[in-house]
N, C-alpha and C. Protein backbone atom coordinates (compact mmCIF):
# COMPACT_ATOMS: atom_id res chain seq x y z
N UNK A 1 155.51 151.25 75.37
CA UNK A 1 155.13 150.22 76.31
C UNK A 1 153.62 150.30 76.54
N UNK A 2 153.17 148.96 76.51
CA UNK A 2 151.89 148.51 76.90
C UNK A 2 151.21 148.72 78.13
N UNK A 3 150.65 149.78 78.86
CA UNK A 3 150.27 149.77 80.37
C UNK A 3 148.51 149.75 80.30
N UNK A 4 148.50 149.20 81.60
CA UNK A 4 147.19 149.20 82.12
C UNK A 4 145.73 148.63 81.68
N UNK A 5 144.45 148.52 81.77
CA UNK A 5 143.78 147.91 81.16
C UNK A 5 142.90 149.09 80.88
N UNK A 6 141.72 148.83 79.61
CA UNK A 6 140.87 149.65 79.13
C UNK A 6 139.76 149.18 78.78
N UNK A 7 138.63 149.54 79.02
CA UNK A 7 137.41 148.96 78.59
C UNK A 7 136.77 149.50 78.02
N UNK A 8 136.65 149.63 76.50
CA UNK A 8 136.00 150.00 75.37
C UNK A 8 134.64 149.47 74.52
N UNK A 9 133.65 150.42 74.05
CA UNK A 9 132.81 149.72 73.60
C UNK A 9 133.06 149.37 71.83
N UNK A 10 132.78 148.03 71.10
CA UNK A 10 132.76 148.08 70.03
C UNK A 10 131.20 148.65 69.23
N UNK A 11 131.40 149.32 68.31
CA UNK A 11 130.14 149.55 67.12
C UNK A 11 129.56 148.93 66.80
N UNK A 12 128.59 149.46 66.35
CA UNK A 12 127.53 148.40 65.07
C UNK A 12 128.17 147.60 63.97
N UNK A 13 129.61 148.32 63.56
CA UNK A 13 130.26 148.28 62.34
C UNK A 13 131.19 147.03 62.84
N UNK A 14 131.80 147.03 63.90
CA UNK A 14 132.79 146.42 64.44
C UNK A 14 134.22 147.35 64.59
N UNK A 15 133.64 148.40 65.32
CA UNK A 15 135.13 149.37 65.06
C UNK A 15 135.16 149.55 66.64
N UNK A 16 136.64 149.47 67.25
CA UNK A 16 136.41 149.67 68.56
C UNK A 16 138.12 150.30 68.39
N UNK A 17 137.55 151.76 69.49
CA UNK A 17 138.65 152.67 69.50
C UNK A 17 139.87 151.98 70.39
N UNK A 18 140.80 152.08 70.25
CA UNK A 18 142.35 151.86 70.73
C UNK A 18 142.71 153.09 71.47
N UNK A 19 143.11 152.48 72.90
CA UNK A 19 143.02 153.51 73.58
C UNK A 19 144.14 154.19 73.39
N UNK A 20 143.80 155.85 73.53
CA UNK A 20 144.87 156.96 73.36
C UNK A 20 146.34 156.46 73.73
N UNK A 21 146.54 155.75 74.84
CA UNK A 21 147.65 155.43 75.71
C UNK A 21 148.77 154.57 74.80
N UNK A 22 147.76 153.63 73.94
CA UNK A 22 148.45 152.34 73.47
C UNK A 22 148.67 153.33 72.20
N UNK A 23 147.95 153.97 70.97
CA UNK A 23 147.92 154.71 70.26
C UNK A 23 149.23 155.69 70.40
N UNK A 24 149.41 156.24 71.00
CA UNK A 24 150.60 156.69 71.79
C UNK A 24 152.03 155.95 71.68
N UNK A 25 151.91 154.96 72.44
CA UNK A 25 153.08 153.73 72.00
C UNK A 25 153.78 153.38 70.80
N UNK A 26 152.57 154.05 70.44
CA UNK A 26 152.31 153.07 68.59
C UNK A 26 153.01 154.52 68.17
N UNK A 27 153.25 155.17 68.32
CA UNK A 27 152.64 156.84 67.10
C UNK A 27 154.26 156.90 66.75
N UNK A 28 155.70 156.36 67.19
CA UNK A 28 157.12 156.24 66.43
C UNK A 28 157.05 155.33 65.01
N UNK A 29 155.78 154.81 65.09
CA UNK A 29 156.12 153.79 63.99
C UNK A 29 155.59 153.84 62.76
N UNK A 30 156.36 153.77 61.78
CA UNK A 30 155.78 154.19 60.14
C UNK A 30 154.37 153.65 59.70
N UNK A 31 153.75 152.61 60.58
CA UNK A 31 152.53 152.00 60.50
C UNK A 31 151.35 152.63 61.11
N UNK A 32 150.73 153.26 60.87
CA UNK A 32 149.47 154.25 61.58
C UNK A 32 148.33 152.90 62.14
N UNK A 33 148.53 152.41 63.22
CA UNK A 33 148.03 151.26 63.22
C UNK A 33 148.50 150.09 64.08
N UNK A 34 147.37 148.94 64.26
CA UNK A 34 148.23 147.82 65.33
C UNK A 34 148.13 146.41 64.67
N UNK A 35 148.98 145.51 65.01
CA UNK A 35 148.77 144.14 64.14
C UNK A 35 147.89 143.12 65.64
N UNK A 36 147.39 142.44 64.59
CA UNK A 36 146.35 141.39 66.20
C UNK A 36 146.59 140.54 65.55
N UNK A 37 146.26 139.48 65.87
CA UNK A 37 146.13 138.57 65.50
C UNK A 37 145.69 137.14 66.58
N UNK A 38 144.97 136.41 66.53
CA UNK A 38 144.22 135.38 67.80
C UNK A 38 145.28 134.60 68.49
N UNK A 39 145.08 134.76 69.81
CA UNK A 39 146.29 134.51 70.88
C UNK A 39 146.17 132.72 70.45
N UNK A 40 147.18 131.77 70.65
CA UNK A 40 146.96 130.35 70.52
C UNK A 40 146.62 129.82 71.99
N UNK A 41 147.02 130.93 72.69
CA UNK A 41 147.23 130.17 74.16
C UNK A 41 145.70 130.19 74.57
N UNK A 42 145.09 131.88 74.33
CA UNK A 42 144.17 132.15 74.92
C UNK A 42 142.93 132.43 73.99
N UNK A 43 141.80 132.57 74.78
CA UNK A 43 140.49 133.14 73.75
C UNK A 43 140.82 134.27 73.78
N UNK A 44 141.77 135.34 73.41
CA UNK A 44 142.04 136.38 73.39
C UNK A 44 142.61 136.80 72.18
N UNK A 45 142.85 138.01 71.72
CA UNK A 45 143.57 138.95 70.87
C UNK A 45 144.97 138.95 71.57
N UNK A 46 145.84 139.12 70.32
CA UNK A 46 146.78 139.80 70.35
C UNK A 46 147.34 140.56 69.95
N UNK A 47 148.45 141.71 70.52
CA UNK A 47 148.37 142.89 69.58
C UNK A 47 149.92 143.84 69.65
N UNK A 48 150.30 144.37 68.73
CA UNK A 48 151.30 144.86 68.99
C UNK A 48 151.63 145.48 67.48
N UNK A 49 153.06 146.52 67.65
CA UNK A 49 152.98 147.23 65.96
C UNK A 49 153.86 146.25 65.36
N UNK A 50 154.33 146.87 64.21
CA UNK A 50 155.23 146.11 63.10
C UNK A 50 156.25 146.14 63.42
N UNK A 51 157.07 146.96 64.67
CA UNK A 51 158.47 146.78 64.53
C UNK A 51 158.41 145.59 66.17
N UNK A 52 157.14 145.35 66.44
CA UNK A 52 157.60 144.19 67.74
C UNK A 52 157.30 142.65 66.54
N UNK A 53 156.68 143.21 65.76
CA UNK A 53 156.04 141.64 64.45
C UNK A 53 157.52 141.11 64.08
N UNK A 54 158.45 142.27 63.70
CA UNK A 54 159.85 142.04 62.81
C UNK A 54 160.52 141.49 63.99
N UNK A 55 160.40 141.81 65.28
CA UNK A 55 161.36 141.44 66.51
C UNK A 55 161.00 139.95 66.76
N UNK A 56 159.75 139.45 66.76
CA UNK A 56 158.96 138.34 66.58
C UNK A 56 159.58 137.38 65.46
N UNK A 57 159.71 138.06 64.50
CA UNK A 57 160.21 137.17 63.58
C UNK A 57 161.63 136.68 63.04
N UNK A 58 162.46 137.78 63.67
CA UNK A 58 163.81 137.62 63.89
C UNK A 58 164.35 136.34 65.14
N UNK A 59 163.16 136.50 65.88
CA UNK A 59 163.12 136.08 67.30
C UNK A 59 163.11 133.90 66.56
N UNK A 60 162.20 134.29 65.48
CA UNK A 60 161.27 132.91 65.04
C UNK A 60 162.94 132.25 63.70
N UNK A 61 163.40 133.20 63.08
CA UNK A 61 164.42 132.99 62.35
C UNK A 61 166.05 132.39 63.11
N UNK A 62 165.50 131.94 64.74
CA UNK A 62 166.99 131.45 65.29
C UNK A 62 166.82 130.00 65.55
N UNK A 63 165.42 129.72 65.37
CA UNK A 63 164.94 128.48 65.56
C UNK A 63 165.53 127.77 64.08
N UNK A 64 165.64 126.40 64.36
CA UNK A 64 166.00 125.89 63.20
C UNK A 64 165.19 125.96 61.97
N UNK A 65 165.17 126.19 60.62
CA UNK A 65 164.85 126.26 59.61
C UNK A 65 164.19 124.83 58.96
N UNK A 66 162.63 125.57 58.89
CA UNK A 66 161.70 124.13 58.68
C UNK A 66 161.51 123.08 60.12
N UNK A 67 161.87 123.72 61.07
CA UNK A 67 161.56 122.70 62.05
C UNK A 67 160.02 122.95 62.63
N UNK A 68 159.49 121.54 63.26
CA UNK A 68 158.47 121.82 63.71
C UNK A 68 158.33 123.06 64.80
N UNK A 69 159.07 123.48 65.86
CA UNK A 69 158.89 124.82 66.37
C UNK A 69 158.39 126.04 65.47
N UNK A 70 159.55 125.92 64.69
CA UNK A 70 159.93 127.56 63.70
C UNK A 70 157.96 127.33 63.09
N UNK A 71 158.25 126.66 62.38
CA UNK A 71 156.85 125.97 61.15
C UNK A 71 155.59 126.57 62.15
N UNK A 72 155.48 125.68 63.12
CA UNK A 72 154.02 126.23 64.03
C UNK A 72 154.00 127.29 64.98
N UNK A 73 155.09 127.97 65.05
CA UNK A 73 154.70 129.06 65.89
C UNK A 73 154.93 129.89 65.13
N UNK A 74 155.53 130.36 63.80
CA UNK A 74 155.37 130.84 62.63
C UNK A 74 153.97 131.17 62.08
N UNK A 75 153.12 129.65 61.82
CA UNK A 75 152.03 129.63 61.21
C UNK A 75 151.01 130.24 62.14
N UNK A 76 151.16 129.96 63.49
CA UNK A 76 150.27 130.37 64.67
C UNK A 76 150.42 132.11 64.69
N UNK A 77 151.28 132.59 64.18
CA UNK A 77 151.06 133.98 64.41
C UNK A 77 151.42 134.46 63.54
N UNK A 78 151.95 134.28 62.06
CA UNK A 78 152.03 135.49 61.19
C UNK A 78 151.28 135.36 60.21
N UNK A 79 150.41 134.04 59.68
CA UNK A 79 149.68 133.86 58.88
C UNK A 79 148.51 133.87 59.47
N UNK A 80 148.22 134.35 60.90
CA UNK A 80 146.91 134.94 61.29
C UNK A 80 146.84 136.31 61.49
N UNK A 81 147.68 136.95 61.22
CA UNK A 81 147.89 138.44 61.79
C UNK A 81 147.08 138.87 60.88
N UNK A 82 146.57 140.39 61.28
CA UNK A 82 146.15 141.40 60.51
C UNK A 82 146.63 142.90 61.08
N UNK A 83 146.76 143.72 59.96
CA UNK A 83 147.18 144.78 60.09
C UNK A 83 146.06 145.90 60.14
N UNK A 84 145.80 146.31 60.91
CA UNK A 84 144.61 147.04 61.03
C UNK A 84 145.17 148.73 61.05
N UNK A 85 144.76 149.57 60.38
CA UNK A 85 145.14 150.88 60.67
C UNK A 85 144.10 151.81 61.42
N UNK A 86 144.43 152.72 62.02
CA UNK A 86 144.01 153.36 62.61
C UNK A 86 142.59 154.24 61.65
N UNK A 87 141.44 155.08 62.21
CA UNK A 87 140.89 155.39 61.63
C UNK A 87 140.96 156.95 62.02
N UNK A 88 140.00 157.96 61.45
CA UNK A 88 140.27 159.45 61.87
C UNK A 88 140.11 159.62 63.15
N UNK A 89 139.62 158.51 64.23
CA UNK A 89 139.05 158.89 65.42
C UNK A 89 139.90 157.51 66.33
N UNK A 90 141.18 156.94 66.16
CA UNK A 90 141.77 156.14 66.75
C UNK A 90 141.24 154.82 66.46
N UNK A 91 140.38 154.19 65.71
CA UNK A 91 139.94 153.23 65.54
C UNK A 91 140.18 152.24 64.61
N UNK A 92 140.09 150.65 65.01
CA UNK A 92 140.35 149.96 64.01
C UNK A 92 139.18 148.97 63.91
N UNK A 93 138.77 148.25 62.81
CA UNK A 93 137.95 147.28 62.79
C UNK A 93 138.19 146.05 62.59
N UNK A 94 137.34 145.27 63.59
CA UNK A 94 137.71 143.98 63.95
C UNK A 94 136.91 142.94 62.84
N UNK A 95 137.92 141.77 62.64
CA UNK A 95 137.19 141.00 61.20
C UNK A 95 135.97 140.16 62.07
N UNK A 96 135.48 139.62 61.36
CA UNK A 96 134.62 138.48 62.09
C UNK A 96 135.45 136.93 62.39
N UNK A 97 136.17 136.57 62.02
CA UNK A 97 137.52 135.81 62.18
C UNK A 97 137.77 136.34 63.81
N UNK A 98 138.59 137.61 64.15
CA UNK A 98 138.93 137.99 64.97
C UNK A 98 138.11 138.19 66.39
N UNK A 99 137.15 138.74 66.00
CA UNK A 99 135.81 138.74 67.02
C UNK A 99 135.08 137.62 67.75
N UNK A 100 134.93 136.36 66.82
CA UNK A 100 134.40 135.33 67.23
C UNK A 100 135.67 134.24 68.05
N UNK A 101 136.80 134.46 67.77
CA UNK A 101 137.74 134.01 68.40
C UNK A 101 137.94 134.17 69.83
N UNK A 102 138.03 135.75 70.02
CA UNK A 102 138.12 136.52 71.64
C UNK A 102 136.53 136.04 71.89
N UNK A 103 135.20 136.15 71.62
CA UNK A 103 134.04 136.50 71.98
C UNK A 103 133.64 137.46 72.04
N UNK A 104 134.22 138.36 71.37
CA UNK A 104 133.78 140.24 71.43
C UNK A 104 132.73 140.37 70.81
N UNK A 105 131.78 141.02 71.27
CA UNK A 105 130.52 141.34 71.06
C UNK A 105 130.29 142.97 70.71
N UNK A 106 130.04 143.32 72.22
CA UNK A 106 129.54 144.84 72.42
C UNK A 106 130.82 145.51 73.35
N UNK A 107 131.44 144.95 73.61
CA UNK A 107 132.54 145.54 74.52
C UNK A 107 133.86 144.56 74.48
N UNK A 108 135.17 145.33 74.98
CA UNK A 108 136.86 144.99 74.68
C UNK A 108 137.33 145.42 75.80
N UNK A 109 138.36 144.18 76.08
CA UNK A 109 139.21 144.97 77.25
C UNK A 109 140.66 144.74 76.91
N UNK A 110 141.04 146.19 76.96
CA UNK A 110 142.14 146.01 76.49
C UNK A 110 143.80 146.36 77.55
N UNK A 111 144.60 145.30 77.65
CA UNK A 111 144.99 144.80 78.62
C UNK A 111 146.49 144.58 78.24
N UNK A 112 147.44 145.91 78.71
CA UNK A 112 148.53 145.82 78.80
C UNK A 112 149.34 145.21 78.94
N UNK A 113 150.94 144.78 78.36
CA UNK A 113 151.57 143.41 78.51
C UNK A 113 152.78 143.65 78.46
N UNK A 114 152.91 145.13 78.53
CA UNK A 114 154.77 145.67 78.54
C UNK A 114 154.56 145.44 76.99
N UNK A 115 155.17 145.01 76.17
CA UNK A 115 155.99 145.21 74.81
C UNK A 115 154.98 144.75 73.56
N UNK A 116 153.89 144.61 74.71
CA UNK A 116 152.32 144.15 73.49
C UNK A 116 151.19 144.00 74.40
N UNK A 117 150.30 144.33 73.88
CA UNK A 117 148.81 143.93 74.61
C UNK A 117 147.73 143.48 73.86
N UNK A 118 147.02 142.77 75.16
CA UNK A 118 146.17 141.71 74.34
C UNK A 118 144.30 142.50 74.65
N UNK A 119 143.33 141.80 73.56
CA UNK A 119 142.09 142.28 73.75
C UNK A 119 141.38 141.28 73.78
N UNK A 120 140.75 141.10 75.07
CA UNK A 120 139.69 140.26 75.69
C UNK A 120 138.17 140.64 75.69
N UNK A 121 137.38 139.57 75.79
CA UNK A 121 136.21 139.59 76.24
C UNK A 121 135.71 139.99 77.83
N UNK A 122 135.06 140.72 78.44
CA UNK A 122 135.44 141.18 79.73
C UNK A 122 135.30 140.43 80.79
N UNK A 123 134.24 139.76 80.60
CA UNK A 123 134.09 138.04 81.69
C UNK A 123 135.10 137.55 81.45
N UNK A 124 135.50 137.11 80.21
CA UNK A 124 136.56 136.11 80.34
C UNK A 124 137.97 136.28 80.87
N UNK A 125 138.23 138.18 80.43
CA UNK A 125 139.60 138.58 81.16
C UNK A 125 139.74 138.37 82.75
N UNK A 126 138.23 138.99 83.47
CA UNK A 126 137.93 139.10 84.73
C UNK A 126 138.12 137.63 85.53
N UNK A 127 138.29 136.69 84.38
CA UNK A 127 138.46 135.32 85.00
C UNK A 127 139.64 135.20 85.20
N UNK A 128 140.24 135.39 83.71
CA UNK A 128 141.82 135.23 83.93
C UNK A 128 142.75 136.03 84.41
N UNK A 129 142.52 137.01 84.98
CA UNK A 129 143.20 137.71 86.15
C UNK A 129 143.04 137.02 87.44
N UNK A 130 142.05 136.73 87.58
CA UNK A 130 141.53 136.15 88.91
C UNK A 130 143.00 134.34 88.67
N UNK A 131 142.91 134.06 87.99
CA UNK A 131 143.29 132.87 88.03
C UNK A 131 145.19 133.33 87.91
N UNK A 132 145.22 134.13 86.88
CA UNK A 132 146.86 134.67 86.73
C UNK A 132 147.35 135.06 88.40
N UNK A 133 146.70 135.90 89.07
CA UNK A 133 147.29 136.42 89.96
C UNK A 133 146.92 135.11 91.45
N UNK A 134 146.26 134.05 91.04
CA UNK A 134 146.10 133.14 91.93
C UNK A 134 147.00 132.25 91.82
N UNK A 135 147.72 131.92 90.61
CA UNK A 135 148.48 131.20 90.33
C UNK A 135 150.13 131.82 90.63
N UNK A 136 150.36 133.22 90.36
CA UNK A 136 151.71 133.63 90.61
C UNK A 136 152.48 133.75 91.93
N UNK A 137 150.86 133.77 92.98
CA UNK A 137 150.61 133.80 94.60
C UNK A 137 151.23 132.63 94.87
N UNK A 138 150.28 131.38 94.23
CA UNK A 138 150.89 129.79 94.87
C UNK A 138 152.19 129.23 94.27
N UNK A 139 152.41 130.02 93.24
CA UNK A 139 153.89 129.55 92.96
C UNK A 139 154.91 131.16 93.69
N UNK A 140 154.80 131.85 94.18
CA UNK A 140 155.66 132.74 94.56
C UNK A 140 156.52 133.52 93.36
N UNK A 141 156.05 133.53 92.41
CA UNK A 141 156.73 134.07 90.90
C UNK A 141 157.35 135.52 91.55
N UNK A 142 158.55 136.30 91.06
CA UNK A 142 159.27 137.49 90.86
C UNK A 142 159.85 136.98 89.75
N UNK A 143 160.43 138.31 89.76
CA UNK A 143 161.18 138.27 89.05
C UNK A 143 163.19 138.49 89.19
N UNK A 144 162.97 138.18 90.91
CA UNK A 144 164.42 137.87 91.35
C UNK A 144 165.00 136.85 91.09
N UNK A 145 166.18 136.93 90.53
CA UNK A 145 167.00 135.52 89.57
C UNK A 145 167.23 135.53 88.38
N UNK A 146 166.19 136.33 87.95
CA UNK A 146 166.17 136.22 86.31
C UNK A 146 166.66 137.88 85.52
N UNK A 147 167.67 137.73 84.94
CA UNK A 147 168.59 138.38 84.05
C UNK A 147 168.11 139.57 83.16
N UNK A 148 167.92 141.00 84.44
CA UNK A 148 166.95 142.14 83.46
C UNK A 148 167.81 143.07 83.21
N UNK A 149 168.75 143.72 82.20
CA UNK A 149 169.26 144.50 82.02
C UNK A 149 168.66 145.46 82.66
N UNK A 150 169.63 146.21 83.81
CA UNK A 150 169.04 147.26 83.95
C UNK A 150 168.41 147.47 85.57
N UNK A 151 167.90 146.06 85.95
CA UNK A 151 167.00 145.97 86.69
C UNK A 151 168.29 145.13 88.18
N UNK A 152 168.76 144.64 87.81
CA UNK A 152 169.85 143.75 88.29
C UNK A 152 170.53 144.40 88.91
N UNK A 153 171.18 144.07 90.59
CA UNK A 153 171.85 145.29 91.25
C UNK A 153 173.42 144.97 90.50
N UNK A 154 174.05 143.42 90.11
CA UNK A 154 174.91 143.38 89.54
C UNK A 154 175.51 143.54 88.46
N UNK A 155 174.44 144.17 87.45
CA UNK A 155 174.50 144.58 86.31
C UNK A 155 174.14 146.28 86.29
N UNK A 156 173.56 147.08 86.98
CA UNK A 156 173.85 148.39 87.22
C UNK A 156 174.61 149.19 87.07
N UNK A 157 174.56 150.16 86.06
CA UNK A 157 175.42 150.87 86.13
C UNK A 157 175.78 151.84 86.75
């Protein structure tokens, strides 16, 4: 699991370390490494390993076959992905594709999401927190009602 936020500097090279925590998350999986690929929603990264990509795509295989859903949210995230591996010192390098998308420059923030996390530009995250948590306020969002294994007093075991 994805927790908390991190603010990292990127290199000269374009290599910006992945924090220990998320690295960690990652370290069950046969992939030494994280997949990103450019959020559609947001000027942001997205990121997560290969066995949440396969869950993603199993997820994308219930949608009808050749339909416009399956087709563009397909194309929106697996034919932009990249697989980046880790380096001797936790690091991966970011393409220029990837960089100019978020706005990453000299610094990354990298920003927990439970089952994936995303990497922002730091103004721009600092905005969209400000606006996420202004928006969940005026709509009153929980997550009472909605069906969490586990979490549910009527589903408890």
């Amino acid at each position: 699991m994805f927790l908390s936020t991190f603010h990292n500097r990127i290199d000269k090279k374009a290599r910006v370390s992945v924090p220990s925590a998320f690295r960690l998350a990652l370290a069950g999986e046969a992939f030494q490494g994280v997949v990103l690929f450019r959020s559609y929603r947001h000027e942001a990264l997205e990121g997560c390993g290969l066995v949440r990509m396969q869950q993603l795509s199993q997820r994308l295989d219930q949608l009808a076959a050749f339909s416009d859903e399956q087709e563009q949210l397909a194309t929106s995230i697996f034919a932009d992905a990249e697989a980046l591996s880790f380096d001797s010192e936790g690091r991966v390098t970011l393409s220029d594709r990837l960089r100019a998308h978020a706005g990453l420059e000299e610094e990354a923030v990298f920003v927990g999401q439970g089952a994936t996390f995303q990497i922002w530009q730091p103004k721009l995250f600092e905005q969209h927190l400000a606006k996420a948590r202004e928006r969940a306020k005026a709509q009153k969002l929980s997550l009472a009602g909605i069906n969490l294994p586990g979490l549910n007093p009527s589903t408890a075991g």
